[in-house]
N, C-alpha and C. Protein backbone atom coordinates (compact mmCIF):
# COMPACT_ATOMS: atom_id res chain seq x y z
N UNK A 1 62.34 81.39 111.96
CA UNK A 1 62.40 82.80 111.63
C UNK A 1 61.99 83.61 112.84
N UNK A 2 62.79 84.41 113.43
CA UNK A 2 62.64 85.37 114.83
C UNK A 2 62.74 86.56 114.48
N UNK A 3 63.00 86.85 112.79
CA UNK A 3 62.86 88.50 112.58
C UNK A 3 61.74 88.30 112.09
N UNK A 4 60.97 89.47 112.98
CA UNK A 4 59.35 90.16 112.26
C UNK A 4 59.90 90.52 110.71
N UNK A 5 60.63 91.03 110.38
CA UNK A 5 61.04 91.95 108.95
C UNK A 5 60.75 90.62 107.92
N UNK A 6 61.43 89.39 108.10
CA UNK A 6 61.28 88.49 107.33
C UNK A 6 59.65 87.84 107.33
N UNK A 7 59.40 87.80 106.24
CA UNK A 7 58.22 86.96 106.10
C UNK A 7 58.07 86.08 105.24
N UNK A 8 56.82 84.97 105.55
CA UNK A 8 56.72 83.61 104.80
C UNK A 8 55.84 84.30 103.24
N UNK A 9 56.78 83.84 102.14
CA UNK A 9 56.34 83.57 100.93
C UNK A 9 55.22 82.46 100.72
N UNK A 10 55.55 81.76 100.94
CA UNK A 10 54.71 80.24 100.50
C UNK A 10 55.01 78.96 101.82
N UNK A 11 54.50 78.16 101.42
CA UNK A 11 54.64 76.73 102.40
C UNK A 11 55.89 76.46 102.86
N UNK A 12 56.08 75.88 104.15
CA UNK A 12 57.40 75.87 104.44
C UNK A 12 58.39 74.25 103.68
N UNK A 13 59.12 74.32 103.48
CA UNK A 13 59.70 73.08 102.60
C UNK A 13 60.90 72.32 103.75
N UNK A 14 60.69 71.63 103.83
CA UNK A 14 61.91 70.49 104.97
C UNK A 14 63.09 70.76 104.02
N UNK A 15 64.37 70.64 104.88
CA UNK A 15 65.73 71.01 104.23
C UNK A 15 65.70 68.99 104.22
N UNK A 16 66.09 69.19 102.64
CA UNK A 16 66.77 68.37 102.22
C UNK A 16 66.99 68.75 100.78
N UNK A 17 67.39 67.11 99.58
CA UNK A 17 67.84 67.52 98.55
C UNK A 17 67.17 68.81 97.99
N UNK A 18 67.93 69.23 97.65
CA UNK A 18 67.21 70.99 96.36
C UNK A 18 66.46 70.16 95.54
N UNK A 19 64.83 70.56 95.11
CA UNK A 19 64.11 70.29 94.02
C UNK A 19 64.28 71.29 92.59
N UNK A 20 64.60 70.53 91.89
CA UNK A 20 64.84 71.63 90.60
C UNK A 20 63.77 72.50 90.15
N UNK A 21 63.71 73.57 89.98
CA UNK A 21 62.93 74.77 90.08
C UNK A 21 62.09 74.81 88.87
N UNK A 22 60.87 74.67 89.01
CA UNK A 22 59.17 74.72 88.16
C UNK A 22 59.75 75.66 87.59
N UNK A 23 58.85 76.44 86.68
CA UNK A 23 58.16 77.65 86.03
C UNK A 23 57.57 78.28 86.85
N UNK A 24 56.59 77.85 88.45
CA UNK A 24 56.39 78.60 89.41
C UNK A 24 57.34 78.95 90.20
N UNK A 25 58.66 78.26 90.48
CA UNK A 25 59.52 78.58 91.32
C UNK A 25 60.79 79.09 90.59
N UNK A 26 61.13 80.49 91.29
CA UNK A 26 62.77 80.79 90.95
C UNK A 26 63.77 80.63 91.31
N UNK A 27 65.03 80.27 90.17
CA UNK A 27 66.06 79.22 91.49
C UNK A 27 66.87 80.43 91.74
N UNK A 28 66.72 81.49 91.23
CA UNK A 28 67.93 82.40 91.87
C UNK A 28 67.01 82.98 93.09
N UNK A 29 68.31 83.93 94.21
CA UNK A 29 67.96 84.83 95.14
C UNK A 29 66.38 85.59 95.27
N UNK A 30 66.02 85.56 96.18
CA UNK A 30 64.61 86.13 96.41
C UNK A 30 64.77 87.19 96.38
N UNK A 31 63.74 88.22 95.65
CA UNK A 31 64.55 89.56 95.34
C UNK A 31 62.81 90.54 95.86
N UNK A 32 63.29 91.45 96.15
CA UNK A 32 61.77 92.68 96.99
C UNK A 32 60.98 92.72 95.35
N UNK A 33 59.78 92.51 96.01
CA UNK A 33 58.70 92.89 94.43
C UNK A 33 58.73 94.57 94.39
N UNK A 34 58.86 94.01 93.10
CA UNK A 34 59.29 95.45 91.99
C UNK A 34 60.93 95.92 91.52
N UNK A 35 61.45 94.87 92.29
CA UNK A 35 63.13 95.44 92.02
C UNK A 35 63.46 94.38 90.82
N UNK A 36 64.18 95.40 90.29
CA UNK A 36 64.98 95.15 88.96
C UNK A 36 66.46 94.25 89.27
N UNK A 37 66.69 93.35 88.34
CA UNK A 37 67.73 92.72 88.71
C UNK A 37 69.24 93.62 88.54
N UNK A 38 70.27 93.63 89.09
CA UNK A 38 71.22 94.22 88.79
C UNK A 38 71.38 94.59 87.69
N UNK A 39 71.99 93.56 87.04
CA UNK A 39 71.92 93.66 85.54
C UNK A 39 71.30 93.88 84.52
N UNK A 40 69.74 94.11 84.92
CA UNK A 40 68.21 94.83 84.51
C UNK A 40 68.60 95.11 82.34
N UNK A 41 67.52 95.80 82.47
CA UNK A 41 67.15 95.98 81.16
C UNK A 41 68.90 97.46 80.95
N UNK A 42 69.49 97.37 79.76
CA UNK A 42 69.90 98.69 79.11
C UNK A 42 68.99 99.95 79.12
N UNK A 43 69.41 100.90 79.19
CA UNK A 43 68.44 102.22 78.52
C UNK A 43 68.91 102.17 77.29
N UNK A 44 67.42 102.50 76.35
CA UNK A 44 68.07 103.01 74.73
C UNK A 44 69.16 103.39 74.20
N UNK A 45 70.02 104.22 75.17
CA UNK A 45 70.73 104.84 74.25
C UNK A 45 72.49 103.47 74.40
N UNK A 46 72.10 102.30 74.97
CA UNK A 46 73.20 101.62 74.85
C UNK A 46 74.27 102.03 76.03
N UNK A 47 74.18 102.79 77.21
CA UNK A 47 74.97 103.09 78.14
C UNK A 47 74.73 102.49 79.21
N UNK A 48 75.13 101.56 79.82
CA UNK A 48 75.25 100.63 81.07
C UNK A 48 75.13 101.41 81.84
N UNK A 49 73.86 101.31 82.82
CA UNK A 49 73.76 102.42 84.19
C UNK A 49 74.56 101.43 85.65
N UNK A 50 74.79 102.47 86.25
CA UNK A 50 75.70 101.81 86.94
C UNK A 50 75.26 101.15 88.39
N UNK A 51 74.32 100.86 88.31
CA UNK A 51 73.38 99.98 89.61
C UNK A 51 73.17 101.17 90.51
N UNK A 52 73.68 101.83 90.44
CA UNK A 52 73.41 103.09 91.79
C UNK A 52 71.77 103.63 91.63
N UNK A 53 71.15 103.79 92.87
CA UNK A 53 69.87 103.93 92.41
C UNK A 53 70.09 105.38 92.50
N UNK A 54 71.06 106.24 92.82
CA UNK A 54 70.68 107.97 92.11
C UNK A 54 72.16 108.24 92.25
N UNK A 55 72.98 107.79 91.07
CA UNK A 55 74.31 108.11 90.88
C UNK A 55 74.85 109.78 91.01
N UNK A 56 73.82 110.76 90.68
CA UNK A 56 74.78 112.02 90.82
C UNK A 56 74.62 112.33 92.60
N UNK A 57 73.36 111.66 93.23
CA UNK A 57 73.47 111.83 94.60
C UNK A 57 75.01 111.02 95.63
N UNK A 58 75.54 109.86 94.76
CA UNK A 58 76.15 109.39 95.32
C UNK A 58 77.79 110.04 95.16
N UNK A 59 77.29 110.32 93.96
CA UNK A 59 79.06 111.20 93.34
C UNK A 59 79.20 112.37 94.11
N UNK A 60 78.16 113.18 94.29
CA UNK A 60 77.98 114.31 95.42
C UNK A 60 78.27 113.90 96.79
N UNK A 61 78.30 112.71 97.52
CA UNK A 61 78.34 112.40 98.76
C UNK A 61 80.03 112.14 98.68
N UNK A 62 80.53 111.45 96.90
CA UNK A 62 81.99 111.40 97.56
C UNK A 62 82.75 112.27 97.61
N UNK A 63 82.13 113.29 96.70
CA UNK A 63 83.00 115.22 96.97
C UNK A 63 82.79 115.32 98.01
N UNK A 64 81.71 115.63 98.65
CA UNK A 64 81.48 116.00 99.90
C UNK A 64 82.03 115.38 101.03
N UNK A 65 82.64 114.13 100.97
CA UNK A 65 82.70 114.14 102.46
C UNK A 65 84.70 113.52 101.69
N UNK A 66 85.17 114.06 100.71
CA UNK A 66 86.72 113.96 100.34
C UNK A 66 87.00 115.29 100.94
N UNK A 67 86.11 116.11 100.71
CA UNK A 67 86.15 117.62 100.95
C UNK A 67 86.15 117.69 102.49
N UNK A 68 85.57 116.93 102.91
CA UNK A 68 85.20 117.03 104.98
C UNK A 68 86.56 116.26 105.49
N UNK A 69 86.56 115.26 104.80
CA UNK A 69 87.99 114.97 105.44
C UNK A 69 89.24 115.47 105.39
N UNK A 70 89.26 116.06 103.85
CA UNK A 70 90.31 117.19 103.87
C UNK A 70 90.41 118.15 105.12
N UNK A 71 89.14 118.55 105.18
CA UNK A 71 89.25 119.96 106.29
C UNK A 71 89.65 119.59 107.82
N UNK A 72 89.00 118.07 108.03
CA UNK A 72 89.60 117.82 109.31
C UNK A 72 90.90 117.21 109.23
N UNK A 73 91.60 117.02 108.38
CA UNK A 73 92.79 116.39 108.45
C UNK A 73 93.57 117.59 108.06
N UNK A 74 93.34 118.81 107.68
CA UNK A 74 94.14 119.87 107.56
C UNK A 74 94.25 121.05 109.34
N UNK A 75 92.93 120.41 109.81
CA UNK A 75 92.46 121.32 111.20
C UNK A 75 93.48 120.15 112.21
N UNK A 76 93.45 118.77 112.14
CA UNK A 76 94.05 118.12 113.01
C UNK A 76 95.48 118.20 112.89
N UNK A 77 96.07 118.72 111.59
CA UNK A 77 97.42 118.58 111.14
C UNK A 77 98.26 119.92 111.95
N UNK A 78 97.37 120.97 112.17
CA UNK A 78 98.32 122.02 112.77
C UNK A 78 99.21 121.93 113.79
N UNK A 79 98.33 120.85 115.08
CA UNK A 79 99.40 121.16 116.22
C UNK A 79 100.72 120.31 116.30
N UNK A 80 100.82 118.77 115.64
CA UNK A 80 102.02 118.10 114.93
C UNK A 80 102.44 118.69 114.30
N UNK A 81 102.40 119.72 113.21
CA UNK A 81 103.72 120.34 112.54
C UNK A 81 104.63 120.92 113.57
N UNK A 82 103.07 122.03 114.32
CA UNK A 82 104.29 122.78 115.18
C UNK A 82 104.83 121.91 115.89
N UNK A 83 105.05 120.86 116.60
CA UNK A 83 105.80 119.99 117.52
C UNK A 83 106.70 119.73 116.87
N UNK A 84 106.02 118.98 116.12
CA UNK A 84 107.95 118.34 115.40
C UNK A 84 108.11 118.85 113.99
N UNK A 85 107.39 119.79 113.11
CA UNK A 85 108.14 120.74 111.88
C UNK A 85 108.71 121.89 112.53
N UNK A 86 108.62 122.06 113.69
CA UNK A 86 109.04 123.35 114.04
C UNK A 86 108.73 124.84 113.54
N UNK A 87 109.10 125.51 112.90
CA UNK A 87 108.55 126.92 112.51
C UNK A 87 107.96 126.90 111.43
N UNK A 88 106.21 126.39 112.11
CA UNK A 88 104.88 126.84 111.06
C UNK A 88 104.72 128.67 111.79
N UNK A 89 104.62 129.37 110.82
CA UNK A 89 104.19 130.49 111.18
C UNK A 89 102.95 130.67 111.34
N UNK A 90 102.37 132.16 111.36
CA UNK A 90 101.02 132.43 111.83
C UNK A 90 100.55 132.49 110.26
N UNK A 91 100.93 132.50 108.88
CA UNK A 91 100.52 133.15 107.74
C UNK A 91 99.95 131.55 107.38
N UNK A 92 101.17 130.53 107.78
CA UNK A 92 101.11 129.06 107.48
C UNK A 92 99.47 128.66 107.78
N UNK A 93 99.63 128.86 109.22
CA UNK A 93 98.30 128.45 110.12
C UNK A 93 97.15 129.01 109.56
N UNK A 94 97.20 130.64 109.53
CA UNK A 94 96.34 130.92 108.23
C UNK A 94 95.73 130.35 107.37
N UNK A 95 96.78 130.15 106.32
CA UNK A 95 96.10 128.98 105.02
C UNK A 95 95.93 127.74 105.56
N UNK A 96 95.94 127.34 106.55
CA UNK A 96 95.39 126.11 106.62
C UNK A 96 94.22 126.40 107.10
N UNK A 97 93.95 127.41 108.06
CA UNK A 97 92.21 127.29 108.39
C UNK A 97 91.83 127.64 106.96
N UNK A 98 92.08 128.85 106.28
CA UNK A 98 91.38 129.44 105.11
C UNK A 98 91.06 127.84 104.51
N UNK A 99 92.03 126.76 104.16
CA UNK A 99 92.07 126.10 102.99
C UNK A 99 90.76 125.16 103.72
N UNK A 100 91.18 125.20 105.23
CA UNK A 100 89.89 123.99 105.79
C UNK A 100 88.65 124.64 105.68
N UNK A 101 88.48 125.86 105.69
CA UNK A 101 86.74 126.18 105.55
C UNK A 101 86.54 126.25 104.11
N UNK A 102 87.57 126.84 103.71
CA UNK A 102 87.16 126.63 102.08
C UNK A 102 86.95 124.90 101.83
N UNK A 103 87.63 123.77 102.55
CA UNK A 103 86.94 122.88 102.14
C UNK A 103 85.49 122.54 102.44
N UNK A 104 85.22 123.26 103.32
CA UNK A 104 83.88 122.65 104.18
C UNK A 104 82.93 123.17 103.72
N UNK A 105 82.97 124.68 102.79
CA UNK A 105 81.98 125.64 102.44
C UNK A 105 81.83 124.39 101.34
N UNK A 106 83.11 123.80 100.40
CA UNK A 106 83.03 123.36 98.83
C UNK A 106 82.06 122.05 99.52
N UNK A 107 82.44 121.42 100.43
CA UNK A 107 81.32 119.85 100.82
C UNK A 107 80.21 120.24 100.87
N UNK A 108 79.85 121.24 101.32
CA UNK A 108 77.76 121.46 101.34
C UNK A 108 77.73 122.11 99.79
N UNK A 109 78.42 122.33 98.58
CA UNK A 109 78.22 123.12 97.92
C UNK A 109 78.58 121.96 96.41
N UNK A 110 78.28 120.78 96.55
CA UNK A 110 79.00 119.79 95.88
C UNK A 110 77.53 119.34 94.63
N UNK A 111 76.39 119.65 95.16
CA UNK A 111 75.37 120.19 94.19
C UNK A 111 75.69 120.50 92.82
N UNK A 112 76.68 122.01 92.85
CA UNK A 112 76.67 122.79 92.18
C UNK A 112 77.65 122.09 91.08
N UNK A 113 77.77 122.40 89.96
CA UNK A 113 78.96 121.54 88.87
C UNK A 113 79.69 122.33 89.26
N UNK A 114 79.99 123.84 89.37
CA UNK A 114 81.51 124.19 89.63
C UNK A 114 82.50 123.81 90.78
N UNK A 115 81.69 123.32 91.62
CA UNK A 115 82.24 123.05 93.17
C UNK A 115 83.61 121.67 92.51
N UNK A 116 83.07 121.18 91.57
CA UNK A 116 84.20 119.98 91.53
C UNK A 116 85.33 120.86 90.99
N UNK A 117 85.61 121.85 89.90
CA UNK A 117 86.66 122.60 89.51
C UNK A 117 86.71 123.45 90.79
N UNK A 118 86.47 123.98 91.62
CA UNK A 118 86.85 124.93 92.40
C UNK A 118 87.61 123.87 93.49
N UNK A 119 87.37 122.15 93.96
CA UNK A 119 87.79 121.58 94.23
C UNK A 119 89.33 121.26 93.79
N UNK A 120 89.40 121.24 92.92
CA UNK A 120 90.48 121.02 91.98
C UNK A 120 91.28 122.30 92.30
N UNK A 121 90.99 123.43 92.17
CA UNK A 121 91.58 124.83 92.44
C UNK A 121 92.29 124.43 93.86
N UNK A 122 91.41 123.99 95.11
CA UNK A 122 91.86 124.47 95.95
C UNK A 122 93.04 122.88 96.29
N UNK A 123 92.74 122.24 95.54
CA UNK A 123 94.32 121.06 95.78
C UNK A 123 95.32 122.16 95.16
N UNK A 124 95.28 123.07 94.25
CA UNK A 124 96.34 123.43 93.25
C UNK A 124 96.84 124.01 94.78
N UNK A 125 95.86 125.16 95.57
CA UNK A 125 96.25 125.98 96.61
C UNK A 125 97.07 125.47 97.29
N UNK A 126 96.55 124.16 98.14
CA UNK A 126 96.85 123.41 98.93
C UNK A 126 98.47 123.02 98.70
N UNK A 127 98.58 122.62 97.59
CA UNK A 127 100.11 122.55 96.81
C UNK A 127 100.65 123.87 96.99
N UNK A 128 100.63 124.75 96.63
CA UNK A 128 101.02 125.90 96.63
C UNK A 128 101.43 126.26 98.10
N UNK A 129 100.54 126.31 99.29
CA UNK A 129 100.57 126.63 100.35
C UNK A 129 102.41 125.65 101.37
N UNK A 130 102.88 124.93 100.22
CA UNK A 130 103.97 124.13 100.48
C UNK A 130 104.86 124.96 100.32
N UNK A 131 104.92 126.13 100.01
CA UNK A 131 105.84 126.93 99.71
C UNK A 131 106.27 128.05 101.73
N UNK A 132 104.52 127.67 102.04
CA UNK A 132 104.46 128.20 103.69
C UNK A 132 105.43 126.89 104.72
N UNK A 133 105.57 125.57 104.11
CA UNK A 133 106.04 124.61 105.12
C UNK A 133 105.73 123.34 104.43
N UNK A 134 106.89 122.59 104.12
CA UNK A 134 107.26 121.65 103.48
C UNK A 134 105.87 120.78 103.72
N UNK A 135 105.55 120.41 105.07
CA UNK A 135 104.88 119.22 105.37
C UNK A 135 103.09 119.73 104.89
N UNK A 136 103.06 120.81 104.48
CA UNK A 136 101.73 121.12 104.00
C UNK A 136 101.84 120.93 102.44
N UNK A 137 102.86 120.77 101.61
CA UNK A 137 103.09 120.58 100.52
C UNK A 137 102.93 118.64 100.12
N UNK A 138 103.38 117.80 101.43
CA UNK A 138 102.90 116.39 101.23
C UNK A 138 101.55 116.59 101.47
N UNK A 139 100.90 117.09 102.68
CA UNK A 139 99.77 117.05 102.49
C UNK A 139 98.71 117.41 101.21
N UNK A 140 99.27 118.16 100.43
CA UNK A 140 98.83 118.96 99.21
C UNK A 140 98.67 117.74 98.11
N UNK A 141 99.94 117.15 97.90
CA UNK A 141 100.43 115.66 97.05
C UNK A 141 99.08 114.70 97.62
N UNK A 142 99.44 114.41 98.93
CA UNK A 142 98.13 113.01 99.24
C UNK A 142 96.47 113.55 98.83
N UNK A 143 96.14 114.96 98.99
CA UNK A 143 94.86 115.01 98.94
C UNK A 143 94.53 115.35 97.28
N UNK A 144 95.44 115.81 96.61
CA UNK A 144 95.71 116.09 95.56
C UNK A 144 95.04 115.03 94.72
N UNK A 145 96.09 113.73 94.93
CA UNK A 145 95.84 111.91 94.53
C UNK A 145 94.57 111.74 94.85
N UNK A 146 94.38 111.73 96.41
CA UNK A 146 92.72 111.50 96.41
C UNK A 146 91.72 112.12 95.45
N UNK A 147 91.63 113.40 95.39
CA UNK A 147 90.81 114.11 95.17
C UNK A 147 91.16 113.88 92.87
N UNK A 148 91.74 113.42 92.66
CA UNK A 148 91.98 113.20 91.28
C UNK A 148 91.39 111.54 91.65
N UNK A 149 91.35 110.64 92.13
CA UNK A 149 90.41 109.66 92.16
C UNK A 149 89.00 109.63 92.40
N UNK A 150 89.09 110.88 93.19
CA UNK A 150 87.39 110.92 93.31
C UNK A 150 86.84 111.59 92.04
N UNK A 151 87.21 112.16 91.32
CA UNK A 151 87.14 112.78 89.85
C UNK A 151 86.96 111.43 88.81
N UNK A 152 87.91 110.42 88.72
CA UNK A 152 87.91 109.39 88.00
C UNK A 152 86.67 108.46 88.54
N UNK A 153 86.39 108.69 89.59
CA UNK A 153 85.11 107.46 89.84
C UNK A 153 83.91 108.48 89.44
N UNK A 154 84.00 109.89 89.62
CA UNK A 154 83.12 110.77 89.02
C UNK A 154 82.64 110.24 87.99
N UNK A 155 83.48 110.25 86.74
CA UNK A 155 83.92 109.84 85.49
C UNK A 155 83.01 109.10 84.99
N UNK A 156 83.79 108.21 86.07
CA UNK A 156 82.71 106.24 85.81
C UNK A 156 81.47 106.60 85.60
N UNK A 157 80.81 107.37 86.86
CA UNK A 157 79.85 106.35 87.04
C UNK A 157 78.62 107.48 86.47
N UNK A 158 79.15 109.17 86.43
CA UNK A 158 77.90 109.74 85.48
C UNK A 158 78.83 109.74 83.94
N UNK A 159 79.42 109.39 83.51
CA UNK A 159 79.94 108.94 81.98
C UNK A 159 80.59 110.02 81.62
């Protein structure tokens, strides 16, 4: 053992055959004292928690950063249209910054319960904004899909 982090439990044992495991010894995985096994006790009310040790913190991290990637993949998308879509206008370019800060304001703001419907609003936009240039309308479709999966794992995992 050369990691400090690891440390000796008990006596060291020579590798050979496995001894079948006492009442002092456990044959499963060595687990940190005080941690609960995965599969741990139910809560009362019969609802399977979902191993996450702070599930609405984690559901918040996947708005938030579906929402960050939206904005940079809508900020990186401008100068390829104009190359090869040819005539993005200035109104086009517009809604795409508007739609990218509006995503970035909704990622720090993913706290709040409305931020996931106002999320939802701004895919509707995003769709809509296809009416400025075809190729912002696929983009609208792919983040659309995403952002309706990140809703369904929402779902899961606070019930």
């Amino acid at each position: 053992m050369t990691d400090p982090r690891q440390r000796r439990t008990g006596p060291q044992q020579p590798a050979g055959p496995q001894q079948p495991a006492g009442p002092e010894q456990s044959s499963g995985a060595e687990r940190p004292v005080g941690s609960e096994p995965a599969d741990g006790p139910e809560p009362a009310s019969g609802v399977r928690r979902s191993g996450l040790r702070n599930p609405d913190k984690a559901v918040r991290g996947l708005g938030a950063g579906t929402m960050s990637l939206e904005a940079l993949v809508l900020l990186l998308a401008i100068q390829p249209i104009r190359v090869v879509g040819g005539d993005l206008s200035g109104a086009a370019i517009g809604a795409i910054v508007a739609l990218a800060v509006a995503c970035v304001v909704l990622a720090g703001m993913m706290r709040r319960p409305w931020a996931w419907h106002a999320g939802t609003v701004l895919q509707g936009l995003l769709l809509l904004s296809g009416l400025l240039h075809w190729s912002l309308f696929v983009l609208g479709v792919i983040f659309a899909l995403v952002w309706a999966y990140a809703l369904h794992v929402r779902r899961v995992i606070l019930g």
